[in-house]
Protein backbone atom coordinates (compact mmCIF):
# COMPACT_ATOMS: atom_id res chain seq x y z
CA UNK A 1 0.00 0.00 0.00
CA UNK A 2 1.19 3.31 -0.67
CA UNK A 3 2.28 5.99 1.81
CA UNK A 4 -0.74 8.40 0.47
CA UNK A 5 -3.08 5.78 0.80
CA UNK A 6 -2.24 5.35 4.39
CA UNK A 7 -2.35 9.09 5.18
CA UNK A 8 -5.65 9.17 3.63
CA UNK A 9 -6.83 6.01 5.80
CA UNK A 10 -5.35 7.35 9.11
CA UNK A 11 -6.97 11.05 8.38
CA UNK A 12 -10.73 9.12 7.17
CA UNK A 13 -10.87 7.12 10.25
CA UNK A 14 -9.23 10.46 12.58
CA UNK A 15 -11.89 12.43 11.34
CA UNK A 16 -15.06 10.16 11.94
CA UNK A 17 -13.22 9.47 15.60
CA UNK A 18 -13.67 13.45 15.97
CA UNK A 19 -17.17 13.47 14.48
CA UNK A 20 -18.12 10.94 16.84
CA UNK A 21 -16.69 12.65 19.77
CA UNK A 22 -18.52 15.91 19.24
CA UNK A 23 -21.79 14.25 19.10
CA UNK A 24 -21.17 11.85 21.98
CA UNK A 25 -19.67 14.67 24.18
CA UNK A 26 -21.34 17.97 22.95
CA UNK A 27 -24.25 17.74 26.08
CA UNK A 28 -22.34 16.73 29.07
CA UNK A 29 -20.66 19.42 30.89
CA UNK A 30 -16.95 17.68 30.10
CA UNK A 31 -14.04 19.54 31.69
CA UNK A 32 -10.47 19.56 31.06
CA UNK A 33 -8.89 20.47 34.69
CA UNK A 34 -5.84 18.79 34.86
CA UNK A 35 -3.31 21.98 35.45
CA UNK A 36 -3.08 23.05 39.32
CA UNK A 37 -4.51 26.36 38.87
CA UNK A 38 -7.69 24.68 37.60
CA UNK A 39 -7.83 22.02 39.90
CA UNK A 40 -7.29 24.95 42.45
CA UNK A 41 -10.16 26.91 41.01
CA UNK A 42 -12.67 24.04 40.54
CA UNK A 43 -12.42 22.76 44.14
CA UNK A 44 -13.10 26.08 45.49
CA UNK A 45 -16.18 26.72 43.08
CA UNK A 46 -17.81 23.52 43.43
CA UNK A 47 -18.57 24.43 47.33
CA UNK A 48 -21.84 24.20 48.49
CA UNK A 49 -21.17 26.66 51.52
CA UNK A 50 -18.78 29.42 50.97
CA UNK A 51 -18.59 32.12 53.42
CA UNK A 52 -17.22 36.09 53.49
CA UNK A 53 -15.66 37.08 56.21
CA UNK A 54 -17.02 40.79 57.84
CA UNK A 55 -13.99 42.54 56.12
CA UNK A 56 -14.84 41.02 52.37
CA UNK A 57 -19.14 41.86 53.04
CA UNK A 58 -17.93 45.28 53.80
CA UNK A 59 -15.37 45.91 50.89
CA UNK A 60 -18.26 44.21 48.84
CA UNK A 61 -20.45 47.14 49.83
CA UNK A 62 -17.62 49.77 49.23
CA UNK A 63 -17.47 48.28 45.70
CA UNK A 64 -20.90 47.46 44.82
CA UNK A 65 -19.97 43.95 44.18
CA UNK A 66 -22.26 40.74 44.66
CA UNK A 67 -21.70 37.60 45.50
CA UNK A 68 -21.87 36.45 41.50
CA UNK A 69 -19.33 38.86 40.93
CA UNK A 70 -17.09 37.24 43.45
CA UNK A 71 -18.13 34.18 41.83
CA UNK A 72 -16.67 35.09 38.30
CA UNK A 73 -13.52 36.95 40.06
CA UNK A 74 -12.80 33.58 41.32
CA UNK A 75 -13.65 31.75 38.49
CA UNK A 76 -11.74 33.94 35.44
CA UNK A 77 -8.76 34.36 38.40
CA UNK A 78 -5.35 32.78 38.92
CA UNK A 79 -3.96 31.09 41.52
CA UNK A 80 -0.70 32.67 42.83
CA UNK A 81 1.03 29.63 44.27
CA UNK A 82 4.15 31.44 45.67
CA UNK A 83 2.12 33.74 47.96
CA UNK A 84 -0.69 30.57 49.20
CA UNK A 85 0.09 28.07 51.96
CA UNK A 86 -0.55 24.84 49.84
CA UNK A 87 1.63 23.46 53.22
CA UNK A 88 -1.10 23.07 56.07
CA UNK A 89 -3.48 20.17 57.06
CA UNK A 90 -6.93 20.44 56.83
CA UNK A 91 -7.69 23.87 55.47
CA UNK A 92 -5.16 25.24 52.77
CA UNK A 93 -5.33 29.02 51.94
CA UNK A 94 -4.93 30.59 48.32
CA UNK A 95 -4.01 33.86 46.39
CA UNK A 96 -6.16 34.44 44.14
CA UNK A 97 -5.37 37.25 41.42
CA UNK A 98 -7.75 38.63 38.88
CA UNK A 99 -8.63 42.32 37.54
CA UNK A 100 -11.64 44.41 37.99
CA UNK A 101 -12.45 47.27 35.79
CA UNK A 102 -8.74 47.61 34.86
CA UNK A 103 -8.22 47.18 38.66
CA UNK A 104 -6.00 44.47 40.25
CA UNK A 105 -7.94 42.10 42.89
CA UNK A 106 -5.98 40.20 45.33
CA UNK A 107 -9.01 37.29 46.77
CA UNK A 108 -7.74 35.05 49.79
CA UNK A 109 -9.20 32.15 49.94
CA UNK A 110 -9.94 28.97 52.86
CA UNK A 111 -10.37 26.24 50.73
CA UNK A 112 -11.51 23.63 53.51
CA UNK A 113 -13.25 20.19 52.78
CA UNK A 114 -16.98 21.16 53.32
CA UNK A 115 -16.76 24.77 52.76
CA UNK A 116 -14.77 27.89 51.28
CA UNK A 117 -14.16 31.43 53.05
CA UNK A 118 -12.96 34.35 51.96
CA UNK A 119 -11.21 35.99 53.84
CA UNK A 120 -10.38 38.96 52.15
CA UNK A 121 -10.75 41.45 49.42
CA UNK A 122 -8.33 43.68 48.10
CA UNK A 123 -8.78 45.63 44.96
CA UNK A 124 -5.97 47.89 44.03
């Protein structure tokens, strides 16, 4: 068999693979979070109880945020390893970076096992 032949095979039979994968796949809510940051991120929105501490309700006021908008800061943010304490038992606390109306926010973040608090807000 010739080497064209092949290719063509290999790319007929890659392409019906894909075709079948995007029907198979294209309702389930599939995720790709294999990278720490999104690991990071997923754990800490998949809570069912997240709490704000008095400091992060108050700054919330000051900045006429809500708690969806905290929501989507700590979705769309990154995780700033060098600055968390990844370390501890139990209860590990995160820097969370993001930007705000061309402002920097700084989120810290109590990732326990049953719940998440923030503990504070800082937009720059």
């Amino acid at each position: 068999m010739k080497l064209i032949h092949r290719i063509g095979y290999y790319l007929g039979g890659f392409s019906i693979g894909l075709i079948l994968l995007a029907f198979f796949l294209s309702g389930k809510k599939t995720s790709c979070a294999y990278g720490p940051n999104a690991r990071t991120i997923k754990s800490i929105s998949t809570k069912k109880q997240r709490f704000y501490s008095d400091a992060v309700e108050s700054a919330m006021k000051t900045h006429n945020l809500d708690t969806l908008a905290i929501t989507n800061l700590i979705k769309t943010g990154d995780v700033n390893f060098s600055e968390s304490d990844t370390k501890s038992e139990g209860c590990k606390t995160y820097l969370i970076e993001n930007e705000l109306n061309d402002k920097a926010v700084e989120l810290t973040v109590k990732n326990c096992d049953s719940a998440a608090t923030i503990q504070s807000l800082i937009i720059k």
